[in-house]
C-alpha atoms as a PDB file:
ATOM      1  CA  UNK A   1     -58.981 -19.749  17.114  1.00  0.00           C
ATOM      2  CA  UNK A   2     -56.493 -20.297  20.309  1.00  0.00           C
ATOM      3  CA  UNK A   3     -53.698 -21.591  20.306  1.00  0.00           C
ATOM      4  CA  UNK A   4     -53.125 -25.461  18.911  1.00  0.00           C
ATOM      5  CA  UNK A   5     -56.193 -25.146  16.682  1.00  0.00           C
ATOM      6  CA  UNK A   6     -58.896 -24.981  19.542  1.00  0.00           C
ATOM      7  CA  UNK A   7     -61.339 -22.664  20.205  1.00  0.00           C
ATOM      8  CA  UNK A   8     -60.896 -21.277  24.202  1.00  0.00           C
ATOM      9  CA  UNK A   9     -63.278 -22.016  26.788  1.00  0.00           C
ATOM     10  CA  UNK A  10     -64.144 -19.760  29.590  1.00  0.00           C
ATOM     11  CA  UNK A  11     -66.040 -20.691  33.322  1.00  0.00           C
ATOM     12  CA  UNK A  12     -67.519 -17.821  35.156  1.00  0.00           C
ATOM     13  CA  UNK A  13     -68.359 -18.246  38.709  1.00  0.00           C
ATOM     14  CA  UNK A  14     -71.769 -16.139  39.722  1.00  0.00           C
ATOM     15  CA  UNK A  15     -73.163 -15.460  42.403  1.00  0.00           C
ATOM     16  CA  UNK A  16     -76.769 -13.074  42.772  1.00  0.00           C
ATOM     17  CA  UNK A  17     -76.442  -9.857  43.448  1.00  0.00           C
ATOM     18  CA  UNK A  18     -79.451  -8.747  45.870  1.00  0.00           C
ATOM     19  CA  UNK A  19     -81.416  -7.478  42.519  1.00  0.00           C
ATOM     20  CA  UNK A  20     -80.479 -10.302  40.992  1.00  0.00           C
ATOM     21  CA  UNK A  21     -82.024 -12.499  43.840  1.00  0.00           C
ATOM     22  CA  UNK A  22     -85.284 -10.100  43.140  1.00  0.00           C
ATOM     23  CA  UNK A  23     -85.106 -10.570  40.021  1.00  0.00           C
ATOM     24  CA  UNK A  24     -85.162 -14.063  39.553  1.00  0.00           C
ATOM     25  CA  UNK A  25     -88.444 -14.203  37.942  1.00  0.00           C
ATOM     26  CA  UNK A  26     -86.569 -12.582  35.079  1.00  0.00           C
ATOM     27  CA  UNK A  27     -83.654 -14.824  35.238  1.00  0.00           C
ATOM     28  CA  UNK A  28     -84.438 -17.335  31.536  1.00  0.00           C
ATOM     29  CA  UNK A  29     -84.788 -13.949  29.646  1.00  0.00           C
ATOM     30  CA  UNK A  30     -81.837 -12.846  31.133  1.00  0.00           C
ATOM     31  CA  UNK A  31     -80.197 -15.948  30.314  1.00  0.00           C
ATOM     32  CA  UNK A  32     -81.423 -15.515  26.681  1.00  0.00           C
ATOM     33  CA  UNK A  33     -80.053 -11.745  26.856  1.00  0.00           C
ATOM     34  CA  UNK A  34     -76.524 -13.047  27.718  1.00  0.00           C
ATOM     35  CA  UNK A  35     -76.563 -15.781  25.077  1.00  0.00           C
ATOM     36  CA  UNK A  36     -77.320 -12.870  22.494  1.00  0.00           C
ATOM     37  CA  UNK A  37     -74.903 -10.572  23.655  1.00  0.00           C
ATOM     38  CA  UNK A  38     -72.000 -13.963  23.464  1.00  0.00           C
ATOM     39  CA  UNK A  39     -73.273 -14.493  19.943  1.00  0.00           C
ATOM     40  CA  UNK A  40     -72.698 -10.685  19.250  1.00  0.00           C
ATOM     41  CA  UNK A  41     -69.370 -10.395  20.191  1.00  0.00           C
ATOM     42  CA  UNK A  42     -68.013 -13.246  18.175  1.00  0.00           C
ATOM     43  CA  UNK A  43     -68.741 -15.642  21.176  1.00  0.00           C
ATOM     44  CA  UNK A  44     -71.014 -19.381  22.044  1.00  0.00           C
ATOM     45  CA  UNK A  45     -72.718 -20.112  25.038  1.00  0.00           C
ATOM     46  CA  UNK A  46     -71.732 -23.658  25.898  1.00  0.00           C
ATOM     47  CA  UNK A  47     -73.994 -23.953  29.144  1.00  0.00           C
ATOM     48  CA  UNK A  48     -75.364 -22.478  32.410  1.00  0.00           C
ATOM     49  CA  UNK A  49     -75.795 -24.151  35.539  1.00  0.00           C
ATOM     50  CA  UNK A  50     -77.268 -23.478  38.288  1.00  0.00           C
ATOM     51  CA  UNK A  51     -75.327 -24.946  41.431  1.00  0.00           C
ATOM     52  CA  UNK A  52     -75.192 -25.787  44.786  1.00  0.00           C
ATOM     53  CA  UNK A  53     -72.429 -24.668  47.219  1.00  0.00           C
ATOM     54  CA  UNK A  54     -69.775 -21.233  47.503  1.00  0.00           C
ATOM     55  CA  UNK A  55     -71.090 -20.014  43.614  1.00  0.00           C
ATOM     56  CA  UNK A  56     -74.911 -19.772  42.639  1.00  0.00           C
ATOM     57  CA  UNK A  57     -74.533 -19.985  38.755  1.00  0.00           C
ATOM     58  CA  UNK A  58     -71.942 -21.449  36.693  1.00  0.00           C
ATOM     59  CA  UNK A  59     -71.584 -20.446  32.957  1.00  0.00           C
ATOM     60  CA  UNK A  60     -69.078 -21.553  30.142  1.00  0.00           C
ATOM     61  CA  UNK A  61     -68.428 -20.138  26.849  1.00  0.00           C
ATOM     62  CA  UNK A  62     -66.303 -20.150  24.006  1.00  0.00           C
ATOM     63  CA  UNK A  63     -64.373 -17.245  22.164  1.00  0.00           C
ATOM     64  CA  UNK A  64     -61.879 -16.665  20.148  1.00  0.00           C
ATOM     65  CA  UNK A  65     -59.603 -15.359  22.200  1.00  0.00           C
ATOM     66  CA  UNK A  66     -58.894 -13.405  25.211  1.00  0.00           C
ATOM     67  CA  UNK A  67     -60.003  -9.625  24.149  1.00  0.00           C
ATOM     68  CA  UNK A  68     -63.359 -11.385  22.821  1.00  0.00           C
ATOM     69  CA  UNK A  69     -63.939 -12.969  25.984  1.00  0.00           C
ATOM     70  CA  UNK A  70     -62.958  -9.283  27.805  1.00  0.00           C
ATOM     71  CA  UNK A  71     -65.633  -8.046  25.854  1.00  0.00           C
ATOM     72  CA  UNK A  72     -68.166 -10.394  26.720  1.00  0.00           C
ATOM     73  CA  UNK A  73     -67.957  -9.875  30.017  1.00  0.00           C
ATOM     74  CA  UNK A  74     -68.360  -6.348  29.774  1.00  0.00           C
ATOM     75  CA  UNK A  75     -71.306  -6.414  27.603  1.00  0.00           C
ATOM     76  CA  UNK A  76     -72.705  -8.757  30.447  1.00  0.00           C
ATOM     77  CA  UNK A  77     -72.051  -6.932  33.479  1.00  0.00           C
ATOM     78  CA  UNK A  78     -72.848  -3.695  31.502  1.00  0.00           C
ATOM     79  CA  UNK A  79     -76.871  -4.822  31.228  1.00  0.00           C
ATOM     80  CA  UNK A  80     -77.330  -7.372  33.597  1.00  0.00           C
ATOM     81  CA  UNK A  81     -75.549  -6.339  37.284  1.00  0.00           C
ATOM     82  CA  UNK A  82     -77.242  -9.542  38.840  1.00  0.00           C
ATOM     83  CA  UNK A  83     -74.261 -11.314  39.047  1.00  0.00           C
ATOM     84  CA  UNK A  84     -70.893 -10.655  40.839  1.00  0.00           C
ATOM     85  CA  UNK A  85     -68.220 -13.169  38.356  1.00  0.00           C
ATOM     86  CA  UNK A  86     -65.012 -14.488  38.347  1.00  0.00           C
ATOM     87  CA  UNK A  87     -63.944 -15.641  34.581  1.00  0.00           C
ATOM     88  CA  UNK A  88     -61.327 -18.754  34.394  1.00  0.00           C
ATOM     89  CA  UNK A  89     -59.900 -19.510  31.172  1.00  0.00           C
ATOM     90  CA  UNK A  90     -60.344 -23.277  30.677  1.00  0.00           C
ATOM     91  CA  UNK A  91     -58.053 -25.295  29.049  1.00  0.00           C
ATOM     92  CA  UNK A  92     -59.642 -28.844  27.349  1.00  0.00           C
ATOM     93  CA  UNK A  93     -58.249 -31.939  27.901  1.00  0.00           C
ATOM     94  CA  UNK A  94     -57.158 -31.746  24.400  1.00  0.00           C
ATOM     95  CA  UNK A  95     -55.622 -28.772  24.871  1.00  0.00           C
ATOM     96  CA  UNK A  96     -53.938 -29.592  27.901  1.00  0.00           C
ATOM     97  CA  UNK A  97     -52.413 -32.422  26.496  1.00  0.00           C
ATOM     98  CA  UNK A  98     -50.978 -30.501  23.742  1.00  0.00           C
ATOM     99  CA  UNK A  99     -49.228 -28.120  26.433  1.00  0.00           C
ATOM    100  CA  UNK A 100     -47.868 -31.124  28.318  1.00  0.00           C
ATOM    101  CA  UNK A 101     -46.555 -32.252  24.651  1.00  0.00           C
ATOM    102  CA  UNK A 102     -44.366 -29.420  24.668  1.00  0.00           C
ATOM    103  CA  UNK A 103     -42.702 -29.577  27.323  1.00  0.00           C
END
């Protein structure tokens, strides 16, 4: 659990690689894949969108802290390579609150 009680929230920004374009087909078992490999390392998949503008996918999950979320990436990019990601850890309204608090 992160800090103040909540569990942190992470947002990675995808966008296909040119086998994950060709792959596409493929893409829900991937998606499946990835949600396994969260669960595995301690993680939850909270969603996956598909978008429009600069990033083609947009996924959020939850771990308990920064070294699990390290290690979900890794175990993602280490079988799937479709995706080129940027990870942003995400701070709740709840959460942010509590920062502002202590100030």
């Amino acid at each position: 659990m992160g800090v103040f009680g909540f569990v942190p929230h992470y947002i990675s920004l995808m966008n296909w690689t040119s086998p994950g374009i060709s792959g596409l087909p493929a893409w829900r078992e991937r998606v499946d894949q990835g949600e396994r490999e969260i669960e595995e390392a301690g993680g939850k998949l909270v969603g996956v969108y598909v978008t429009l503008g600069q990033y083609d996918v947009v996924e959020i999950f939850e771990a308990p802290d920064d070294t699990t979320a390290a290690e979900i990436l890794l175990r993602l990019a280490r079988f799937a390579g479709a995706e080129h990601t940027e990870t942003l850890r995400a701070f709740t309204r709840d959460e942010a609150e509590a920062i502002i608090r202590r100030l």
